[in-house]
C-alpha atoms as a PDB file:
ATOM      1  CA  UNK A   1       0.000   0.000   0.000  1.00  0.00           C
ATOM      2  CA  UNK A   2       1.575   3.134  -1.076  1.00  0.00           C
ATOM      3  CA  UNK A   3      -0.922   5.330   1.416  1.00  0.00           C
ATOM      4  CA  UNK A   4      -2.801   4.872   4.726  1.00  0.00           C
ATOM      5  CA  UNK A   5      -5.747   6.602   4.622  1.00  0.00           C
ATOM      6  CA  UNK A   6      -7.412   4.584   7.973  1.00  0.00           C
ATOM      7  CA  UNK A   7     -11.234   5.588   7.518  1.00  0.00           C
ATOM      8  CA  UNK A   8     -13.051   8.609   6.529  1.00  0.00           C
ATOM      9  CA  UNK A   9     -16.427   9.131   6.350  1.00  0.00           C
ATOM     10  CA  UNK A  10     -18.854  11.191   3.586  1.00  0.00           C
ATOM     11  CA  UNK A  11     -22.069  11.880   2.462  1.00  0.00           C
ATOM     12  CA  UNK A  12     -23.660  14.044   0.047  1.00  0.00           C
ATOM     13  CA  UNK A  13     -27.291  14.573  -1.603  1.00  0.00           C
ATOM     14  CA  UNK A  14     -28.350  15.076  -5.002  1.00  0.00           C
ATOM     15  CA  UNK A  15     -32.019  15.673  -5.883  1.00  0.00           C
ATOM     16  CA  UNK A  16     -33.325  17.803  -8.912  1.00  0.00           C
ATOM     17  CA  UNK A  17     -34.524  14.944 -10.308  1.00  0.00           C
ATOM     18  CA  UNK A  18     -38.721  13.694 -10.341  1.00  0.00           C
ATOM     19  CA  UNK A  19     -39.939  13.112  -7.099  1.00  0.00           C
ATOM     20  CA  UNK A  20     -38.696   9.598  -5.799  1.00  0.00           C
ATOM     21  CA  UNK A  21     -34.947   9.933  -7.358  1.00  0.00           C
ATOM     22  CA  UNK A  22     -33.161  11.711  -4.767  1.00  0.00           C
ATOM     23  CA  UNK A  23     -29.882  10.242  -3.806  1.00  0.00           C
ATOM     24  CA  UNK A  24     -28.212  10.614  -0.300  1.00  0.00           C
ATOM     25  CA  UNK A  25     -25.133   8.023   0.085  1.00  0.00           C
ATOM     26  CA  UNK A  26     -23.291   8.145   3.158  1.00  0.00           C
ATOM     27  CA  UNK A  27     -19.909   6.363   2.772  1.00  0.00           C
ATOM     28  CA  UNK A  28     -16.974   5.021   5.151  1.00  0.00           C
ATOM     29  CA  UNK A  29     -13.760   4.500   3.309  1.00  0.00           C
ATOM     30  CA  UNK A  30     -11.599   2.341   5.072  1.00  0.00           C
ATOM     31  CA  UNK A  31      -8.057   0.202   4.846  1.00  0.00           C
ATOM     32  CA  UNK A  32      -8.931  -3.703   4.595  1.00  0.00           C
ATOM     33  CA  UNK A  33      -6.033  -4.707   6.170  1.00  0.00           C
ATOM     34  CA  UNK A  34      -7.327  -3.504  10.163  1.00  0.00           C
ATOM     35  CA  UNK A  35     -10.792  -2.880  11.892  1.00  0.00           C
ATOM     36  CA  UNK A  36     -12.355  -1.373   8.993  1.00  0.00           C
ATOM     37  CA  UNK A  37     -11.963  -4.830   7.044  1.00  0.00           C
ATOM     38  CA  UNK A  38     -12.988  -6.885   9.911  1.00  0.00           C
ATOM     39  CA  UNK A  39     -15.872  -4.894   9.667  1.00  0.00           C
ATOM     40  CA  UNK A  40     -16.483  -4.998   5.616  1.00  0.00           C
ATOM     41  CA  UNK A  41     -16.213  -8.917   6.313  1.00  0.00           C
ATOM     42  CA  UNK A  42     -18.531  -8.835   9.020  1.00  0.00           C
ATOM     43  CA  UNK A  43     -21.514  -6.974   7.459  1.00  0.00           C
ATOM     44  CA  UNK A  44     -20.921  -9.031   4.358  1.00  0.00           C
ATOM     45  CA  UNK A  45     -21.337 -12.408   6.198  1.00  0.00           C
ATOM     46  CA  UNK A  46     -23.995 -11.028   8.480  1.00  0.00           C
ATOM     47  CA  UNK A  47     -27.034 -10.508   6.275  1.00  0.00           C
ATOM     48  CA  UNK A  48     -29.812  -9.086   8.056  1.00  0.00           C
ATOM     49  CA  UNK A  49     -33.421  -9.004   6.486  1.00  0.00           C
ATOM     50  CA  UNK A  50     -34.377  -6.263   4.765  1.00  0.00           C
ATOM     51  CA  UNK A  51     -31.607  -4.394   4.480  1.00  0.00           C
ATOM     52  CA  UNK A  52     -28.819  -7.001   2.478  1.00  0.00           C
ATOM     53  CA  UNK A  53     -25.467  -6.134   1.923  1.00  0.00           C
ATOM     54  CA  UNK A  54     -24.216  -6.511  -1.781  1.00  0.00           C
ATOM     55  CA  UNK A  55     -21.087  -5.423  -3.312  1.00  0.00           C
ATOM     56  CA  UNK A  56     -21.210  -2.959  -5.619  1.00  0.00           C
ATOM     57  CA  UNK A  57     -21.104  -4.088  -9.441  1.00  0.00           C
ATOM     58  CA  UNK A  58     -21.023  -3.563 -12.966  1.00  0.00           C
ATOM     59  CA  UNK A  59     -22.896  -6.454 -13.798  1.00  0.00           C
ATOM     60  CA  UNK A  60     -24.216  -9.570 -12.087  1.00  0.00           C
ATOM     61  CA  UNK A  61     -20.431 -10.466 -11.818  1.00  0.00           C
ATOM     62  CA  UNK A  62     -18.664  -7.579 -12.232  1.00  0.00           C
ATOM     63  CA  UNK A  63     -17.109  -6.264  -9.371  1.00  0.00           C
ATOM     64  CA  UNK A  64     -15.896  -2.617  -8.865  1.00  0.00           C
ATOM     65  CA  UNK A  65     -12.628  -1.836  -7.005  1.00  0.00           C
ATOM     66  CA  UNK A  66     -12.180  -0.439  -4.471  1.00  0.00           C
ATOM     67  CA  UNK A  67     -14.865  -3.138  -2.777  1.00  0.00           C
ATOM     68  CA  UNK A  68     -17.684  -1.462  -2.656  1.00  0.00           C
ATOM     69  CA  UNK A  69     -20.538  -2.468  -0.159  1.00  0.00           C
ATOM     70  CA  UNK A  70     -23.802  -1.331  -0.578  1.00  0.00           C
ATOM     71  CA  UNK A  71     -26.361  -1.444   1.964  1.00  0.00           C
ATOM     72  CA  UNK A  72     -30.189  -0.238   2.070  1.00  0.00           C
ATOM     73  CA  UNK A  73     -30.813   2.347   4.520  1.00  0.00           C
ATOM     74  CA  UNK A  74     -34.473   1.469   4.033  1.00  0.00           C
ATOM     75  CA  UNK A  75     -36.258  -1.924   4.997  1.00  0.00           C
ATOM     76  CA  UNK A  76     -36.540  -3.825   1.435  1.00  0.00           C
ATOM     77  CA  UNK A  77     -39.762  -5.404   1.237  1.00  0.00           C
ATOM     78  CA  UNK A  78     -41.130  -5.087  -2.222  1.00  0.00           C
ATOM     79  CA  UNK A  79     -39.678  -6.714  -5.323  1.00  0.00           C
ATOM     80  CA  UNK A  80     -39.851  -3.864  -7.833  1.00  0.00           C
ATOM     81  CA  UNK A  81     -38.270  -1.885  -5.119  1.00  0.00           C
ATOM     82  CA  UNK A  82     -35.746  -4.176  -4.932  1.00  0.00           C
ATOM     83  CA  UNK A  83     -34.924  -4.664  -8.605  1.00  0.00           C
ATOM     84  CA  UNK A  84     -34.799  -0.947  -8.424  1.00  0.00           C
ATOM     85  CA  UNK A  85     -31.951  -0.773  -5.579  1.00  0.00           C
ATOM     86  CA  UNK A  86     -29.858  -3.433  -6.621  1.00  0.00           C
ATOM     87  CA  UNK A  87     -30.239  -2.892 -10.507  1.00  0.00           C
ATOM     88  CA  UNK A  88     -29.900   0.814 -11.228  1.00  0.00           C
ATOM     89  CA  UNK A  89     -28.841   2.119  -7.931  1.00  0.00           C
ATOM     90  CA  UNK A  90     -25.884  -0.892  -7.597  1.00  0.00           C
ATOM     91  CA  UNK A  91     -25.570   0.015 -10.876  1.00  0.00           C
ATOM     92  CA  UNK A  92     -24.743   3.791  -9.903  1.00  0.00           C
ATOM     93  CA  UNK A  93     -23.054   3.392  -6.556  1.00  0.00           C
ATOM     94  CA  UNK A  94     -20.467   1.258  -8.861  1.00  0.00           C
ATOM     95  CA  UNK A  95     -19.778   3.642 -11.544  1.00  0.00           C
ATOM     96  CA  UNK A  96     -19.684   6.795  -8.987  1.00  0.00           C
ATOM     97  CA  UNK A  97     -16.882   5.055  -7.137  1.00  0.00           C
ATOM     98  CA  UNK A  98     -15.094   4.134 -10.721  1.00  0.00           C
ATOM     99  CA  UNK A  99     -15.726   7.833 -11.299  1.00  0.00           C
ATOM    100  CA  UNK A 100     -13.883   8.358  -8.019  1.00  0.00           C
ATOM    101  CA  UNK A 101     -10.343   6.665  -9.057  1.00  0.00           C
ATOM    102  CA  UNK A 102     -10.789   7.870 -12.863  1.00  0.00           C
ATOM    103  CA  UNK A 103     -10.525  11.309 -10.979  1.00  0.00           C
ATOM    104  CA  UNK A 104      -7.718  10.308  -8.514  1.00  0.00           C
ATOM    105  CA  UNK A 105     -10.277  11.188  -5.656  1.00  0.00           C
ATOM    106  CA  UNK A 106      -8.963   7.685  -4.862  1.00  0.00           C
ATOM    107  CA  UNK A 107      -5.780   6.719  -5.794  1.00  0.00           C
ATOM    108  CA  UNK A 108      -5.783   4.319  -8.229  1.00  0.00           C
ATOM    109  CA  UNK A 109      -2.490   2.654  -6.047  1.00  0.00           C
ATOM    110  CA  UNK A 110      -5.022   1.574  -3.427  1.00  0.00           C
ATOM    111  CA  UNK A 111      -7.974   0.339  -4.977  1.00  0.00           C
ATOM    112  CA  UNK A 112      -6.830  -3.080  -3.858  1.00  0.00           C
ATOM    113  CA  UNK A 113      -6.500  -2.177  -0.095  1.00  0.00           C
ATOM    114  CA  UNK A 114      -9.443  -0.130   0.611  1.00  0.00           C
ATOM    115  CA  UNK A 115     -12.955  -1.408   1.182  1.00  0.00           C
ATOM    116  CA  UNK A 116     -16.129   1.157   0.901  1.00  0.00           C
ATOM    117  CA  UNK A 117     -19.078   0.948   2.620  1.00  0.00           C
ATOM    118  CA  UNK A 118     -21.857   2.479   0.889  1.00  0.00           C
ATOM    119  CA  UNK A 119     -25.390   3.118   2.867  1.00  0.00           C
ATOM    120  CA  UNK A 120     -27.680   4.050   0.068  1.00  0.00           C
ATOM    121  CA  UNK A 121     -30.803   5.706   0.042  1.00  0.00           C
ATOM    122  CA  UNK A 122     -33.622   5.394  -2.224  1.00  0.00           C
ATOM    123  CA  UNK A 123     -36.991   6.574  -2.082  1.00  0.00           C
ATOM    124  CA  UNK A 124     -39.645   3.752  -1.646  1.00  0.00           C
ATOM    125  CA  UNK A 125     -41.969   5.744  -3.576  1.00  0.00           C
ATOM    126  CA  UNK A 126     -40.030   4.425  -6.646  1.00  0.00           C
ATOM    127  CA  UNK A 127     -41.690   1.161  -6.601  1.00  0.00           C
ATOM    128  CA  UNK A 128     -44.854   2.946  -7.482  1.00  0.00           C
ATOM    129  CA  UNK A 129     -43.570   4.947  -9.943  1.00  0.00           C
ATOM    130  CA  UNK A 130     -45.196   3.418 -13.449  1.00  0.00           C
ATOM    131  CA  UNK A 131     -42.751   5.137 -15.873  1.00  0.00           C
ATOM    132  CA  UNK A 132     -39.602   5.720 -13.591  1.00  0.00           C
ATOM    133  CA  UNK A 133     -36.881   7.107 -15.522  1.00  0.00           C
ATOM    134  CA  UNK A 134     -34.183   4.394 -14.485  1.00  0.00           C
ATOM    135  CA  UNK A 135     -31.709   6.899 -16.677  1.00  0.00           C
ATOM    136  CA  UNK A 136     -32.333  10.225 -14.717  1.00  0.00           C
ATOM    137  CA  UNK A 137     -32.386   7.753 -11.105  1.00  0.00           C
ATOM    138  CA  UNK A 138     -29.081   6.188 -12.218  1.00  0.00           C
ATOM    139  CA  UNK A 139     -27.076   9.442 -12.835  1.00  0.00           C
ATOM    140  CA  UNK A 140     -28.215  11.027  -9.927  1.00  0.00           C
ATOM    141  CA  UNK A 141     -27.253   8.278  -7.794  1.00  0.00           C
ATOM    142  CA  UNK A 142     -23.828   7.878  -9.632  1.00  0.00           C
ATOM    143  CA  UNK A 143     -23.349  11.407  -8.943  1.00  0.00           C
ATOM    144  CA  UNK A 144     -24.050  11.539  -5.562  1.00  0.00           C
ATOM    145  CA  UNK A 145     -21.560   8.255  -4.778  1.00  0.00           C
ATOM    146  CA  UNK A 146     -18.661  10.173  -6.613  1.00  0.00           C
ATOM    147  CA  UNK A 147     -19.533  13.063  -4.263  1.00  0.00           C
ATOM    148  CA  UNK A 148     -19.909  11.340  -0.981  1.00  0.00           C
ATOM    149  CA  UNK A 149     -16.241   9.652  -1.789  1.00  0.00           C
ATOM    150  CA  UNK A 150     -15.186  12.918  -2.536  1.00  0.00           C
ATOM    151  CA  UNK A 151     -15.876  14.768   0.377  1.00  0.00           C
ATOM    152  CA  UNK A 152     -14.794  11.510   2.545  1.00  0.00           C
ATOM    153  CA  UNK A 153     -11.815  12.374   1.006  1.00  0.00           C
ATOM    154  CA  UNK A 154     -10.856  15.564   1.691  1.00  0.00           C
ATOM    155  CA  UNK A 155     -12.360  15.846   4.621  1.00  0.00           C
ATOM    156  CA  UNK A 156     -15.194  17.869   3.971  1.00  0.00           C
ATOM    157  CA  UNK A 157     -17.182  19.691   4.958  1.00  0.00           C
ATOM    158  CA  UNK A 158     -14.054  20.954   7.464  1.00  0.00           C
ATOM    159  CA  UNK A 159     -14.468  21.800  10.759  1.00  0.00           C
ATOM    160  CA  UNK A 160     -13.819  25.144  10.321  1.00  0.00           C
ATOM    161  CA  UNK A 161     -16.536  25.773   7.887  1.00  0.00           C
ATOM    162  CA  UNK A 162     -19.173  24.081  10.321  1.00  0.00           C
ATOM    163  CA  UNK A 163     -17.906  26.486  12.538  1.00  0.00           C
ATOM    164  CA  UNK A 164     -18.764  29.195  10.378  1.00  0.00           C
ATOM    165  CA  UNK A 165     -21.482  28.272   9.033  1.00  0.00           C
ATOM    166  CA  UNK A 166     -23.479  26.022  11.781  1.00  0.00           C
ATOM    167  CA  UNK A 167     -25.826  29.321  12.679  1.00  0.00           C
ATOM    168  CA  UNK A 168     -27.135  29.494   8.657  1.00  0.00           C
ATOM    169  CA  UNK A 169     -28.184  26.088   8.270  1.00  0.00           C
ATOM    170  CA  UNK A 170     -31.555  24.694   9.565  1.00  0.00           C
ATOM    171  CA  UNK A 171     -32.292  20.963   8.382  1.00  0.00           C
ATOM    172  CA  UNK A 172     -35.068  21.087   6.737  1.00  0.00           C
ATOM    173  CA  UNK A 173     -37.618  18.206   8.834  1.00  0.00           C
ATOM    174  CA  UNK A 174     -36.804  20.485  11.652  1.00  0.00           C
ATOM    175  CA  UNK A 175     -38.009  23.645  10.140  1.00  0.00           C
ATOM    176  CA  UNK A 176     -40.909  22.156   8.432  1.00  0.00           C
ATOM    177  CA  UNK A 177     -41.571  20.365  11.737  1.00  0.00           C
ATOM    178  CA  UNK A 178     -41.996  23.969  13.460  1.00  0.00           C
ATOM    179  CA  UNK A 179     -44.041  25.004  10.966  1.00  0.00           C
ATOM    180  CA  UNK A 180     -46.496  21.997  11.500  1.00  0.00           C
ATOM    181  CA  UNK A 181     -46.236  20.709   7.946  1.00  0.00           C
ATOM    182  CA  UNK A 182     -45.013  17.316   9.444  1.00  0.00           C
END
């Protein structure tokens, strides 16, 4: 390995898309050789209903590298919503993080002694959408992987921007919360 980088942790969101196509990957890049593999191996042996853990590929045996994991952050309990997540979205998560060393956002030296762990988020209104545009879905989700890696990356957002900037941003559940609208 020509560079540690122990574990860092990103996320990102991407909407702009129709409604159900939002994508909001959080990511923990990690060294496989040391806890962070221990725990790649772990969640990948220790399937837990509803929310499995597959790697990340280009095809149905097509692998990506760096070892991607992907893992539902919502409770998978419909077929077309599953065909969904781990056809398009797998799809995406797996060409953002190729994205990611064609950029050197990962060093293309490590890709065989890092792991990713990818906890994805897609909208379970999508397995009600009739005409979903599996084109728009996938490049927004392919987007937002590159992204999260990104910022994992480089550490960002960095702590001295949160500290400037904590006071101007409201999450938006909480402010539509205090305005009653949920």
């Amino acid at each position: 390995m020509t560079e540690r980088i122990g574990m860092r942790v990103g996320e990102a969101l991407v909407a702009g898309g129709p409604p159900g196509t939002a994508a909001e990957p959080e990511v923990v890049i990690g060294d496989l050789n040391g806890p962070f593999g221990t725990a790649f191996a772990t969640m990948m042996g220790d399937q837990v209903a509803g929310h499995s853990r597959v790697l990340a590929l280009l095809n149905t045996d097509v692998m990506v590298r760096p070892p991607t994991l992907c893992v539902s952050k919502v409770t998978v309990d419909n077929e077309r919503y599953t065909n969904v997540l781990m056809g398009t979205v797998q799809y995406a998560t797996a060409m953002g993080v190729l994205d990611s060393v064609r950029e050197n956002i990962i060093p293309k030296a490590i890709v065989n002694d890092v792991g990713i762990i990818a906890s994805l988020w897609l909208n379970p209104s999508v397995a009600q959408i009739k005409d979903l545009d599996h084109k728009v879905l996938f490049d927004i989700h392919r987007k937002a992987t590159t992204e999260a890696i990104r910022k994992a990356m480089t550490f960002e957002p960095t702590i001295d921007w949160l500290l400037e900037n904590h006071d101007k941003i409201v999450h938006k559940y909480f402010e539509r919360g205090l305005k009653g609208e949920i």
